[in-house]
C-alpha atoms as a PDB file:
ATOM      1  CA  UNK A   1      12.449  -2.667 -16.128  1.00  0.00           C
ATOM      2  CA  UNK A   2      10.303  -1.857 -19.145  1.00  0.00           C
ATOM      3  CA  UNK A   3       7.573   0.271 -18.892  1.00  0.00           C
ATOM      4  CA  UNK A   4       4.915  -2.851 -20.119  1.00  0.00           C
ATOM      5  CA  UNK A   5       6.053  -5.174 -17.369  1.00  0.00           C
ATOM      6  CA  UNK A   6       3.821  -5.698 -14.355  1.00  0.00           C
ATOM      7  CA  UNK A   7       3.969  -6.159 -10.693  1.00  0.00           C
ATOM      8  CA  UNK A   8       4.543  -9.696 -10.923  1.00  0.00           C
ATOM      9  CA  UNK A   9       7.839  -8.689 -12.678  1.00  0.00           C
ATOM     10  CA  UNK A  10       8.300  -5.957 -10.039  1.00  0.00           C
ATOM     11  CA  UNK A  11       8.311  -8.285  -7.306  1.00  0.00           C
ATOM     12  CA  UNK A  12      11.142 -10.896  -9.152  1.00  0.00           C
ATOM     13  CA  UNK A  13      13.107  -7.288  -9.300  1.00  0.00           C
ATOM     14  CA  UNK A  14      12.915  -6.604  -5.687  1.00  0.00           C
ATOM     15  CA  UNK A  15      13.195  -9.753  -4.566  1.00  0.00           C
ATOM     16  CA  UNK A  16      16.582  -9.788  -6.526  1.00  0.00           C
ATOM     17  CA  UNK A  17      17.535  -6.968  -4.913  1.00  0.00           C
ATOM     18  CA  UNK A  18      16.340  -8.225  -1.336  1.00  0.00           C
ATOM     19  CA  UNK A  19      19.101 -11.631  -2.136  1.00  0.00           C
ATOM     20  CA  UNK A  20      21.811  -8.761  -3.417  1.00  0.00           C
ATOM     21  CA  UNK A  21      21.524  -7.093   0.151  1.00  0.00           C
ATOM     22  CA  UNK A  22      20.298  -9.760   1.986  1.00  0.00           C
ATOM     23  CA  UNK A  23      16.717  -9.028   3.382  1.00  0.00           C
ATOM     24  CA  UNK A  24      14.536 -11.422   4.288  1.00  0.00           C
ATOM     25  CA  UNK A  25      10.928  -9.310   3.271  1.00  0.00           C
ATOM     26  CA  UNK A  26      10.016  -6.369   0.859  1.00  0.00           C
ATOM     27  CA  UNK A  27       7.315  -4.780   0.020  1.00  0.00           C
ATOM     28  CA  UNK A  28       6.536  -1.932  -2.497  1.00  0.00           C
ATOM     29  CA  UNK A  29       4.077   0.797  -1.079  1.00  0.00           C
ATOM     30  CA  UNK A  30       1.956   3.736  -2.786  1.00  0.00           C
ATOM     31  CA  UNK A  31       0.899   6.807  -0.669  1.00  0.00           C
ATOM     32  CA  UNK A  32      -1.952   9.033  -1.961  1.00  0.00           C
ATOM     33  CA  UNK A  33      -4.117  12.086  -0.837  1.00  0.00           C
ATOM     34  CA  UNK A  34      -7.351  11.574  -0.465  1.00  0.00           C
ATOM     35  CA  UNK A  35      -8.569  15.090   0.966  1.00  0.00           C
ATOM     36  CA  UNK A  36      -6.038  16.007   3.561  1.00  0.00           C
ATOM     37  CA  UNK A  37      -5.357  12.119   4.721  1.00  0.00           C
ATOM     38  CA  UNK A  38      -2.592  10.098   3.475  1.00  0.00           C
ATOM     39  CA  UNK A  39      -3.346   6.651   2.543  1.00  0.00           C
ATOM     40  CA  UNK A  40      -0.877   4.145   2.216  1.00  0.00           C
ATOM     41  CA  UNK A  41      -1.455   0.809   0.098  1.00  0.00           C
ATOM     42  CA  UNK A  42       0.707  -2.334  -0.100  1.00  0.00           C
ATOM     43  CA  UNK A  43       1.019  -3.022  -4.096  1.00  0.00           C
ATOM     44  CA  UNK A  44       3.694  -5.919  -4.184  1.00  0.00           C
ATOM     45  CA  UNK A  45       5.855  -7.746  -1.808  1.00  0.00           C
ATOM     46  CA  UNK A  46       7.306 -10.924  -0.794  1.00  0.00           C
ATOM     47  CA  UNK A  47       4.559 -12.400   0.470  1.00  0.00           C
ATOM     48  CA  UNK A  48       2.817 -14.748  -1.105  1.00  0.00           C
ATOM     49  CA  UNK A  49      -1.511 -15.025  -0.886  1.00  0.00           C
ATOM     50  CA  UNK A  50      -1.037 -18.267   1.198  1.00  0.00           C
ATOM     51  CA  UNK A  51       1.823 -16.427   3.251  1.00  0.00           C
ATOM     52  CA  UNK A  52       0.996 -14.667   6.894  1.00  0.00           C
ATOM     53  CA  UNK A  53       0.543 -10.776   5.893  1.00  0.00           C
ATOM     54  CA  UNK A  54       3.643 -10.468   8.375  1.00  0.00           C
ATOM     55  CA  UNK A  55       5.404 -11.926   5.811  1.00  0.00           C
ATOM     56  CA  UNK A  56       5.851  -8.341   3.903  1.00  0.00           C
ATOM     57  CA  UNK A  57       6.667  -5.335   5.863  1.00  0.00           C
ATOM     58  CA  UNK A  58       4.205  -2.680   5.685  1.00  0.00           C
ATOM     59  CA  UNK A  59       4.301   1.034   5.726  1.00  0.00           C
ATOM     60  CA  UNK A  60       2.156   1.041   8.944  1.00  0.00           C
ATOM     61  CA  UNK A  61       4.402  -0.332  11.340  1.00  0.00           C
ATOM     62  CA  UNK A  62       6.761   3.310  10.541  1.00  0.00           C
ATOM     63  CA  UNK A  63       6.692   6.394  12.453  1.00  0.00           C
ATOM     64  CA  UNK A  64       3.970   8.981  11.317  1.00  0.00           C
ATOM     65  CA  UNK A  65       6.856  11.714  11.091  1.00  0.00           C
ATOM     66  CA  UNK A  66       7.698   9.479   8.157  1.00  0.00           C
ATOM     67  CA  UNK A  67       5.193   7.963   6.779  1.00  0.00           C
ATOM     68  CA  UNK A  68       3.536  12.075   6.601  1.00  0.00           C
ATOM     69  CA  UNK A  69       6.900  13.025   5.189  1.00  0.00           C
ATOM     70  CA  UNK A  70       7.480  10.577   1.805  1.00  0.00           C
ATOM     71  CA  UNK A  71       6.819  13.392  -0.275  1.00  0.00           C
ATOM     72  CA  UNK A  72       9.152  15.099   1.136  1.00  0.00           C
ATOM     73  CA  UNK A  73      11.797  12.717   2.227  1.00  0.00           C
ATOM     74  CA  UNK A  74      14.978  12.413  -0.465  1.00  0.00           C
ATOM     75  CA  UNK A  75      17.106   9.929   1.321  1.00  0.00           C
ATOM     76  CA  UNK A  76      16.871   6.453   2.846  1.00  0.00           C
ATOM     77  CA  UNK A  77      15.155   5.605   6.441  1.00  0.00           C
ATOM     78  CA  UNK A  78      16.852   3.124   7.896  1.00  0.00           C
ATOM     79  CA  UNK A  79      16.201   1.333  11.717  1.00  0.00           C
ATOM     80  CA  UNK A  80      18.422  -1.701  13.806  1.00  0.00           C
ATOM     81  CA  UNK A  81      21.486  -2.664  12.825  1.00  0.00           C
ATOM     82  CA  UNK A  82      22.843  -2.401   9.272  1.00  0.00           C
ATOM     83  CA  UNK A  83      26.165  -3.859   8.081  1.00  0.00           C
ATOM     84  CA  UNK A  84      28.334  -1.812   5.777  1.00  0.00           C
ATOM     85  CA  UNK A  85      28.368   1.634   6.921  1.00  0.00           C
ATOM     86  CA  UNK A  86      25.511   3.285   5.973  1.00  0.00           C
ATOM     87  CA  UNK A  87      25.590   6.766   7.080  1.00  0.00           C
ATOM     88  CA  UNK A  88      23.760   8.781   4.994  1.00  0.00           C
ATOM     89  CA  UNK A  89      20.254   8.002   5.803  1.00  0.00           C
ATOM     90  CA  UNK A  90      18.023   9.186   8.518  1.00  0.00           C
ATOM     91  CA  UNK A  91      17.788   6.362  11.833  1.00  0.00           C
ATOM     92  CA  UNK A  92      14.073   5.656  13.100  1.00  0.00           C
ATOM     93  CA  UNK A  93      13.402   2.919  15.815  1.00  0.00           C
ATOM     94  CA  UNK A  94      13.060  -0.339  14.697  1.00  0.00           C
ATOM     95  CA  UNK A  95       9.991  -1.670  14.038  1.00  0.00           C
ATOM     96  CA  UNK A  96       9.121  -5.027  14.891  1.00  0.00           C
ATOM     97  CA  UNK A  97      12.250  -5.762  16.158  1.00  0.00           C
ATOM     98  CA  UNK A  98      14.260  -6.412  13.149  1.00  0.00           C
ATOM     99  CA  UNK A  99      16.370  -3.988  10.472  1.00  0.00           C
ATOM    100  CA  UNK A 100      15.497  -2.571   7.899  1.00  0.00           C
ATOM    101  CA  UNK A 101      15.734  -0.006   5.086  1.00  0.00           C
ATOM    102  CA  UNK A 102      12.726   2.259   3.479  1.00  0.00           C
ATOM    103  CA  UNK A 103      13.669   3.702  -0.147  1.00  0.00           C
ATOM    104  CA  UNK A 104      11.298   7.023  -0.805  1.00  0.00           C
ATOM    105  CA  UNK A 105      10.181   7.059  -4.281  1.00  0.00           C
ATOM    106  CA  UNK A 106       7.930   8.745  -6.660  1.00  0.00           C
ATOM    107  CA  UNK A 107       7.107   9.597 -10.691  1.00  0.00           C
ATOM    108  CA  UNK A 108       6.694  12.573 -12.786  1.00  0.00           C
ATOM    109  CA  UNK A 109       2.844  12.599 -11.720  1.00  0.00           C
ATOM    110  CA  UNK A 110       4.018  13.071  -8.196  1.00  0.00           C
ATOM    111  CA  UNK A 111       2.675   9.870  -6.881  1.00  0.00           C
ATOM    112  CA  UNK A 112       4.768   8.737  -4.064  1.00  0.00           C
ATOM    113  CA  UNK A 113       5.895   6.150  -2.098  1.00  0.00           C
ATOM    114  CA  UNK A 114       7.717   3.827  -0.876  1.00  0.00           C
ATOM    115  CA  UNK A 115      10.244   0.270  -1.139  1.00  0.00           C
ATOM    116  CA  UNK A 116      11.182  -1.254   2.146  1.00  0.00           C
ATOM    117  CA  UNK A 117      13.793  -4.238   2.290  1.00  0.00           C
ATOM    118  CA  UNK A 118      13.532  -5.681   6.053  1.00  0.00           C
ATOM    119  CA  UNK A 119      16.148  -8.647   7.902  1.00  0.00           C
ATOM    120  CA  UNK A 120      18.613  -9.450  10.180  1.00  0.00           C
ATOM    121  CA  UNK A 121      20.841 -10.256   7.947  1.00  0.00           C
ATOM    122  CA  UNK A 122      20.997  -7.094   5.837  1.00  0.00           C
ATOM    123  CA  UNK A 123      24.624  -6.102   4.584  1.00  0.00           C
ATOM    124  CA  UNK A 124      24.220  -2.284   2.317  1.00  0.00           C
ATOM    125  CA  UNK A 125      28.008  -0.558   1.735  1.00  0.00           C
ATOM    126  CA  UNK A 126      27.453   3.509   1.461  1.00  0.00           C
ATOM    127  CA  UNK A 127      28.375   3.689  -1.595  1.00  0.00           C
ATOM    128  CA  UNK A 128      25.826   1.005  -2.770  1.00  0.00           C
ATOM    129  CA  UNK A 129      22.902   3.096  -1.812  1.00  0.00           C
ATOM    130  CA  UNK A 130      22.655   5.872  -4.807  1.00  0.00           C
ATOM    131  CA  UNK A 131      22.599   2.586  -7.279  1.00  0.00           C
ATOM    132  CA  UNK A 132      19.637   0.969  -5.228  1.00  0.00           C
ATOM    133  CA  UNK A 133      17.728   4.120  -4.967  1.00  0.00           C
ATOM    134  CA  UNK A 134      17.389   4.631  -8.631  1.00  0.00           C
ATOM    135  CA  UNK A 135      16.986   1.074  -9.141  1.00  0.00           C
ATOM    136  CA  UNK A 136      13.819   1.707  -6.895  1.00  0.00           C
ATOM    137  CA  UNK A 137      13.028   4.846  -8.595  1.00  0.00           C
ATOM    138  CA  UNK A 138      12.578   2.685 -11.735  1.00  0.00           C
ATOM    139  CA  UNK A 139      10.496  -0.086  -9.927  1.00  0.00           C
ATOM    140  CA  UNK A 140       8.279   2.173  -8.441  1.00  0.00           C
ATOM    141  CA  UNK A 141       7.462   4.099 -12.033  1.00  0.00           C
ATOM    142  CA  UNK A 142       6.547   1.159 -13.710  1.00  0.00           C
ATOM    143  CA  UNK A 143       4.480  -0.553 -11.166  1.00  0.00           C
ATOM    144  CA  UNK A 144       2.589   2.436 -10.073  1.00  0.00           C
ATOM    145  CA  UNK A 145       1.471   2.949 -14.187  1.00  0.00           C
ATOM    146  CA  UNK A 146      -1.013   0.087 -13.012  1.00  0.00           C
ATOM    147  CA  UNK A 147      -2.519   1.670 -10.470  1.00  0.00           C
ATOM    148  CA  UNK A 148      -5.432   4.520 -10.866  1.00  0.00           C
ATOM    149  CA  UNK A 149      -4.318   7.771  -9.998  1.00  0.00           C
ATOM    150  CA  UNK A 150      -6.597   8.924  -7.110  1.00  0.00           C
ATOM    151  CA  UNK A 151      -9.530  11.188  -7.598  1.00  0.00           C
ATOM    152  CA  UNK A 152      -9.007  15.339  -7.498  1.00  0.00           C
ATOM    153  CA  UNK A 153      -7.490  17.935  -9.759  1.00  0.00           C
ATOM    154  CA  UNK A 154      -4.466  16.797 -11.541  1.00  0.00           C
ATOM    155  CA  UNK A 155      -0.853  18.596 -10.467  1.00  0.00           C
ATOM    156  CA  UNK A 156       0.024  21.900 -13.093  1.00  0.00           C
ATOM    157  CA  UNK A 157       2.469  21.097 -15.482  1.00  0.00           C
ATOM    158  CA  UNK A 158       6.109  22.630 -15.696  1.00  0.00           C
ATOM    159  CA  UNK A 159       7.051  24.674 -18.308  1.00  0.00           C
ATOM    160  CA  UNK A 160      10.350  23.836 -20.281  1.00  0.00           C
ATOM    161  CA  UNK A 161      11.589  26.933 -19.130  1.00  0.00           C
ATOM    162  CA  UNK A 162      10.613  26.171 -15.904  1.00  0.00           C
ATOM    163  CA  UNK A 163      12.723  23.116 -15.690  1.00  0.00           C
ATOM    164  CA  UNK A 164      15.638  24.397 -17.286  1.00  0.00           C
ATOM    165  CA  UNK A 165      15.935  27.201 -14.639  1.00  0.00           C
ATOM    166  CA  UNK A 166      15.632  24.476 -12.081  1.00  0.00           C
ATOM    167  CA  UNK A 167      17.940  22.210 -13.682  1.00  0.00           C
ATOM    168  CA  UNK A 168      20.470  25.428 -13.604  1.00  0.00           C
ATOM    169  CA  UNK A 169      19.790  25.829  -9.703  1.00  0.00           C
ATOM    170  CA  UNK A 170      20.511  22.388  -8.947  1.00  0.00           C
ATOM    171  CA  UNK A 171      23.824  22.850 -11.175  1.00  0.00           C
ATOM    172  CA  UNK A 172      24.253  25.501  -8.447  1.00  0.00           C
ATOM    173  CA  UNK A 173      23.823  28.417 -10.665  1.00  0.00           C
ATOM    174  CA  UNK A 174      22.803  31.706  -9.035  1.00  0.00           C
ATOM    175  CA  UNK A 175      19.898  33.602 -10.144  1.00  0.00           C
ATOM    176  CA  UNK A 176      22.384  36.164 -11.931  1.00  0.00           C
ATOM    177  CA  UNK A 177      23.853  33.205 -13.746  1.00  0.00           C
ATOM    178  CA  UNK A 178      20.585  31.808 -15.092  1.00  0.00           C
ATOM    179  CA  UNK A 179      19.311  34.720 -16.471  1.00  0.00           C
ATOM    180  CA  UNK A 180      22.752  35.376 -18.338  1.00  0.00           C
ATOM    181  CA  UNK A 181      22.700  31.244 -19.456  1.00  0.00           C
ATOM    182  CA  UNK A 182      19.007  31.658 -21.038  1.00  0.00           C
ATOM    183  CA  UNK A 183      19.372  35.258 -22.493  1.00  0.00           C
ATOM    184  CA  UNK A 184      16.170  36.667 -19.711  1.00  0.00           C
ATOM    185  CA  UNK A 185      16.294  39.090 -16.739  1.00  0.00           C
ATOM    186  CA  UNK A 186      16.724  38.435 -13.738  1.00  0.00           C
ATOM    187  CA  UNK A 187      13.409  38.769 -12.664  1.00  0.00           C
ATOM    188  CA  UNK A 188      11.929  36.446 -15.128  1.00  0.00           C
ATOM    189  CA  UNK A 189      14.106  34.148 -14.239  1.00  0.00           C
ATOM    190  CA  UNK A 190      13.372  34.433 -10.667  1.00  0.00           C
ATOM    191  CA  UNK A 191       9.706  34.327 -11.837  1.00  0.00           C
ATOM    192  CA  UNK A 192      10.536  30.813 -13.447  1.00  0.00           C
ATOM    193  CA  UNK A 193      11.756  29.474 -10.400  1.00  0.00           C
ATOM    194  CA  UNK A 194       8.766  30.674  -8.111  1.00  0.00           C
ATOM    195  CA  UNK A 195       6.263  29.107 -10.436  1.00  0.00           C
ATOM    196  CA  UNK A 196       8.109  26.027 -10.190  1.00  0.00           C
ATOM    197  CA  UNK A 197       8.718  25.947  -6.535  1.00  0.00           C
ATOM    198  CA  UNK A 198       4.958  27.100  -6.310  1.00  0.00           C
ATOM    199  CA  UNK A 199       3.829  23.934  -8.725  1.00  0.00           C
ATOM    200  CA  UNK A 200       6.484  21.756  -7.211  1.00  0.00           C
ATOM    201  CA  UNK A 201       4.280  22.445  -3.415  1.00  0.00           C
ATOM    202  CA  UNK A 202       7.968  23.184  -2.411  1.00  0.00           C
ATOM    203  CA  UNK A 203       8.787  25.670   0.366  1.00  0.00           C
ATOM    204  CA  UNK A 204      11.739  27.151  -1.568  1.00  0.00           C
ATOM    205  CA  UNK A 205      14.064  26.908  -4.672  1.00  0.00           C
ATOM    206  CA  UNK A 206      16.650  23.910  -2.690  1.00  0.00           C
ATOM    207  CA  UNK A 207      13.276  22.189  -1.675  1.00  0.00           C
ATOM    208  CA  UNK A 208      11.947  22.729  -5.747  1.00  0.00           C
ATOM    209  CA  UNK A 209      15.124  21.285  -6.829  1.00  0.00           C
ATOM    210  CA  UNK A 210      15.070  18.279  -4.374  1.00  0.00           C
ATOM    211  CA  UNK A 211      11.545  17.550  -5.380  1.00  0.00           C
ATOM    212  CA  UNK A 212      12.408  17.928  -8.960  1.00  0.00           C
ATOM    213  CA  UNK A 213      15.357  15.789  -9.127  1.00  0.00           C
ATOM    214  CA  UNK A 214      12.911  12.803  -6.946  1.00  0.00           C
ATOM    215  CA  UNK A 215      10.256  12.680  -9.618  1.00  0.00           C
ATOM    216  CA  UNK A 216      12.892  12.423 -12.535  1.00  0.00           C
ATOM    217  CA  UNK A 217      11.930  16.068 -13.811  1.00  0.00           C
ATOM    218  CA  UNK A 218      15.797  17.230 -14.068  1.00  0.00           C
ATOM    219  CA  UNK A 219      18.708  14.821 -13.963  1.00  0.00           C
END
């Protein structure tokens, strides 16, 4: 999906997902801050304007644990029955009364949010779900570039060496390791990693890392 195209051409891209894994409704969701309350908006779905707004499944009908959690959140959410054997995603009760899948996603600006694919019908292999995710990851960055980021003080940037001592963590690289990799002590290297964590709003260096590899920082 190229970065120019727009959410007209992010809904034909979900929806061709949707027919790959056989949902019936999507919907592509943004969650921002504004002061300390999270406020989810609908961007694109399947619905049409002369469709019933049922017609899309929406971010409200979710559990607060979740919906408070996107940021956070680095696998799928998934409620009723799926076929293929999904197992590595967290289970929620089904809203509505049909299945359904929730993809967390965000961008380098740390806007988040959120693709749901919802059906009866829905058949997702485990080792289809990676390939989806990113394809989501993609969908999300481009749509969301048409949306105005919300108002407040925008997030610090990460140093180069920030990242790269990050990227070296998630390799699984002690702190020992990293300082010997980039020629620096071990307690600037340390010092790296805090900032980061500290920028990231992550609780500690695995959290950083998760966060990190979510907004497409490190690969």
């Amino acid at each position: 999906m190229p970065d120019n195209e727009t959410l007209e051409d992010a809904v034909d891209d979900l929806r061709n997902i949707a027919q790959e894994i056989g949902a019936m409704r999507f919907s592509l969701c943004l969650a921002d801050k504004h002061g300390n309350k999270e406020v989810n908006s609908f961007l694109c779905g399947s619905a049409s304007p002369s469709d019933a707004p049922q017609a899309s499944p929406s971010c409200e009908e979710l559990p607060a644990r979740i919906l408070d959690r996107l940021g956070d959140i680095a696998h799928p959410v998934q409620w009723g029955e799926i076929s293929g054997g999904t197992t590595t995603v967290e289970n929620v009760s089904a809203p509505g009364g049909e299945a359904g899948i929730l993809f967390p996603v965000s961008n380098e600006q740390r806007r988040y949010g959120a693709v749901i694919f919802a059906g009866d019908d829905i058949d997702l292999a485990e080792n289809e779900l990676a390939g989806l995710h990113r394809r989501c990851y993609r969908i999300f960055s481009c749509a969301v570039r048409h949306e105005p980021e919300p108002e407040g003080k925008a997030p610090p940037a990460i140093s180069k060496r920030e990242l790269q001592c990050l990227k070296l963590s998630a390799n699984g690289l002690t702190s020992e390791e990293i300082a010997k990799r980039v020629g620096l002590s071990v307690h600037t290297a340390n010092q790296y990693l805090a900032s980061a964590t500290q920028k990231l709003n992550a609780v500690n260096r695995v959290h950083a890392v998760a966060k990190a590899l979510r907004a497409g920082l490190i690969d």
